[in-house]
N, C-alpha and C. Protein backbone atom coordinates (compact mmCIF):
# COMPACT_ATOMS: atom_id res chain seq x y z
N UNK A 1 4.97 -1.08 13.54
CA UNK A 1 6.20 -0.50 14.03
C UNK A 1 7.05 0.07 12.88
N UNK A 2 7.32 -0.32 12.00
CA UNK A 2 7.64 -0.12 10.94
C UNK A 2 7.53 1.26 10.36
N UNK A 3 6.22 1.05 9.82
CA UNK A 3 5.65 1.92 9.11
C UNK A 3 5.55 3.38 10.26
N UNK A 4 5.57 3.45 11.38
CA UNK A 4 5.91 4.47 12.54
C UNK A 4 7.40 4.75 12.66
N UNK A 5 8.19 4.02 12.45
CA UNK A 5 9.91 4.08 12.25
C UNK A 5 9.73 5.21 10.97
N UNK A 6 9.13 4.74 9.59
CA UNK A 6 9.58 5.11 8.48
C UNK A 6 8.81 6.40 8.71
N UNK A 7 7.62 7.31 9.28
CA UNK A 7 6.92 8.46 8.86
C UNK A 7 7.19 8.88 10.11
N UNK A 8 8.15 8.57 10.70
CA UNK A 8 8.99 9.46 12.26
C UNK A 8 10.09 10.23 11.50
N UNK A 9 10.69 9.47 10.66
CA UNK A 9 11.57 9.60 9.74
C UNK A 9 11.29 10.69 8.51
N UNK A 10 10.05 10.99 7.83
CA UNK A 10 9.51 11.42 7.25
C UNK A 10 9.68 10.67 5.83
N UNK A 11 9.68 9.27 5.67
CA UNK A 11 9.90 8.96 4.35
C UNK A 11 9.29 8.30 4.03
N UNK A 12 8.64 8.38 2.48
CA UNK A 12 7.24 8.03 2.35
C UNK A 12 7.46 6.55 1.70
N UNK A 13 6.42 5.49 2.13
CA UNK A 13 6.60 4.22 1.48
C UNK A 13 5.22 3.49 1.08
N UNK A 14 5.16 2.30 0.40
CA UNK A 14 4.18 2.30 0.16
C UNK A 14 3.85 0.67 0.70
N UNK A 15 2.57 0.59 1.25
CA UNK A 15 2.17 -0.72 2.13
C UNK A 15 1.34 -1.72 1.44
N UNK A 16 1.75 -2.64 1.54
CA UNK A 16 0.91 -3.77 0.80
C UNK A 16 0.69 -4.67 1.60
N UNK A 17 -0.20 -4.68 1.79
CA UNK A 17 -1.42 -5.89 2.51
C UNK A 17 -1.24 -7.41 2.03
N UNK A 18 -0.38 -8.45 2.46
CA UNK A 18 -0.39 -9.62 1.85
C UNK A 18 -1.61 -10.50 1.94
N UNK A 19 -2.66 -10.20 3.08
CA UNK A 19 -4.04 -10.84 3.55
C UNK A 19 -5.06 -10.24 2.68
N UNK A 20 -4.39 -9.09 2.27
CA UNK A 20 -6.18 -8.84 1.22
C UNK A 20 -5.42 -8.13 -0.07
N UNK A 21 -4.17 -8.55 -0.49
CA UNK A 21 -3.98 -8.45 -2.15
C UNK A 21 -2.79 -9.60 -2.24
N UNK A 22 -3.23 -10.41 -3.12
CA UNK A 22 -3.04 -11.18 -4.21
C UNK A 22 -1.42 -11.25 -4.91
N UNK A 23 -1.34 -10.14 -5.28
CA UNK A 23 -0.34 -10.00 -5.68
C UNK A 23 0.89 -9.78 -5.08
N UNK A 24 0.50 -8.69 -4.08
CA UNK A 24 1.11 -8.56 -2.79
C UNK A 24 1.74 -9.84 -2.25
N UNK A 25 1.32 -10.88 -2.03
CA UNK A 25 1.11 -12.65 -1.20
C UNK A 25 2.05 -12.98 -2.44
N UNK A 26 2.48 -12.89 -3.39
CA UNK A 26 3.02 -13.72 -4.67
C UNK A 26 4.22 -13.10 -4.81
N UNK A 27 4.58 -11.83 -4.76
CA UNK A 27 5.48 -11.15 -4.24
C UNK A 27 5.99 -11.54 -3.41
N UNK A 28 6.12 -11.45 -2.47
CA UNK A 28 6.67 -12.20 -1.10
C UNK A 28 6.48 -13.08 -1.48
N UNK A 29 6.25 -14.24 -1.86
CA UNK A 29 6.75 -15.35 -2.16
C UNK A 29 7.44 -16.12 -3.22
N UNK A 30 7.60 -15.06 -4.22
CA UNK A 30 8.05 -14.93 -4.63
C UNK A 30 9.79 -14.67 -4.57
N UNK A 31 10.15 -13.52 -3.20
CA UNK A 31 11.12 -13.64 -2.40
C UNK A 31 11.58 -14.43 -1.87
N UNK A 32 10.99 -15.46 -1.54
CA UNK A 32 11.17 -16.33 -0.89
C UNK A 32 10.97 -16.44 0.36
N UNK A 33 9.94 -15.55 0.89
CA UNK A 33 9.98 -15.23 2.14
C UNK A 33 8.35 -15.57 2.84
N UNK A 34 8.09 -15.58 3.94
CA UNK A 34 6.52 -16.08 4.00
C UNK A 34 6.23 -14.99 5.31
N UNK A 35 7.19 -14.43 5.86
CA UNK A 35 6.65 -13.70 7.29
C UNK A 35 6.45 -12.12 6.96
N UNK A 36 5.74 -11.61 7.93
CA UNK A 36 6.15 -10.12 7.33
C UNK A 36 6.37 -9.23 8.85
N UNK A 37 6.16 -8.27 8.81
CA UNK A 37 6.60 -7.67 7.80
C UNK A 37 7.95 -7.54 6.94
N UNK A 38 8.27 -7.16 5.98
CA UNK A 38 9.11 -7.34 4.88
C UNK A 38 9.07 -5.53 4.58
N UNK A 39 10.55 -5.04 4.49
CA UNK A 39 10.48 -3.92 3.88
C UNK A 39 11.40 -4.02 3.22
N UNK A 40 11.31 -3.49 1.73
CA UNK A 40 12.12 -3.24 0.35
C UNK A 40 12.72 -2.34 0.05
N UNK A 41 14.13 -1.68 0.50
CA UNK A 41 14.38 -0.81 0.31
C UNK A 41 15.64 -0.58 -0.83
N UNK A 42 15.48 -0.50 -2.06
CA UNK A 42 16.64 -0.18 -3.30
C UNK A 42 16.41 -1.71 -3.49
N UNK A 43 17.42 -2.43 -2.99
CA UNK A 43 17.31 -3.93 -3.63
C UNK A 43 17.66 -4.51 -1.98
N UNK A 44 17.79 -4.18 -1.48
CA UNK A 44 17.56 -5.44 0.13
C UNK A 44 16.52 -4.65 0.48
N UNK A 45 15.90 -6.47 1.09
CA UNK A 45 15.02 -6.63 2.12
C UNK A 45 15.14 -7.04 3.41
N UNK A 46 14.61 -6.33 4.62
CA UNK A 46 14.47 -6.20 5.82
C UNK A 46 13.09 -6.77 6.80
N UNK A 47 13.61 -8.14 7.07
CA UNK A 47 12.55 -9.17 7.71
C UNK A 47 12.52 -8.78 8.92
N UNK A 48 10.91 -7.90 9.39
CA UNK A 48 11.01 -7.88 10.96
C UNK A 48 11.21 -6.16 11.01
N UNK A 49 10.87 -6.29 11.93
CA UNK A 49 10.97 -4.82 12.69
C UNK A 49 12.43 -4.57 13.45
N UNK A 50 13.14 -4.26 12.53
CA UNK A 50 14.83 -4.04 13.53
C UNK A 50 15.33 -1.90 12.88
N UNK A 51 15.51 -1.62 13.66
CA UNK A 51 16.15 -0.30 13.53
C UNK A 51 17.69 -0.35 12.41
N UNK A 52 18.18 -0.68 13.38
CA UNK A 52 19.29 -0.62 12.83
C UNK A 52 19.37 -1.45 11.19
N UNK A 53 18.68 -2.60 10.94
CA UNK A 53 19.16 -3.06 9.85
C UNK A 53 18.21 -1.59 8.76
N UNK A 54 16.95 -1.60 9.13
CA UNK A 54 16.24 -0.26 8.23
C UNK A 54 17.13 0.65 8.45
N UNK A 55 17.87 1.69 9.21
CA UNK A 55 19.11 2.66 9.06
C UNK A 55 19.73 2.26 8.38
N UNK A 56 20.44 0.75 8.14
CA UNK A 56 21.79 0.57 6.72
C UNK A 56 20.99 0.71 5.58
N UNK A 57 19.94 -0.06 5.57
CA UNK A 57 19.52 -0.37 3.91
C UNK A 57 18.92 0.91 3.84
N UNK A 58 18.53 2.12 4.66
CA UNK A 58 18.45 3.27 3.98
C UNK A 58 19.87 3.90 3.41
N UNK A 59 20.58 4.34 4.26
CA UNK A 59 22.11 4.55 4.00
C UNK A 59 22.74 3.93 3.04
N UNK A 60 22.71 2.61 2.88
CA UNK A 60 23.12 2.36 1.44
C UNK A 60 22.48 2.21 0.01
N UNK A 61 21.06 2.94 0.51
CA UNK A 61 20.12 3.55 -0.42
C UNK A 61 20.32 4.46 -1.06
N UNK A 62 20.76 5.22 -0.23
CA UNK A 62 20.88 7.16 -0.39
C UNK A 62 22.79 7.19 -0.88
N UNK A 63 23.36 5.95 -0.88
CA UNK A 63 25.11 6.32 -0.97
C UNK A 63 25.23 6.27 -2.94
């Protein structure tokens, strides 16, 4: 859902697989976080598939 939100949008991101990279999995847990999806946008992260919170943390991406 996500990743269909973000290239509806036309903005390009990049996907990491926590089940088949390593680093990816250490990362996120590193966050402190264990669920995903997880999107990173500037410096917040967005747990879950929600619209509206991905619209702010773009917007206060781009401000």
């Amino acid at each position: 859902m996500v990743k269909a939100y973000l290239s509806r949008k036309g903005i390009a991101f990049t996907e990491r697989n926590v089940s088949e990279d390593e680093d990816a999995r250490d990362a996120l847990l590193a966050m402190g976080l264990r669920s995903t999806p997880v999107t990173v946008i500037a410096d917040q992260q967005v747990v879950g598939y929600s619209p509206p919170k991905l619209e702010a943390a773009l917007k206060a991406a781009s401000a």
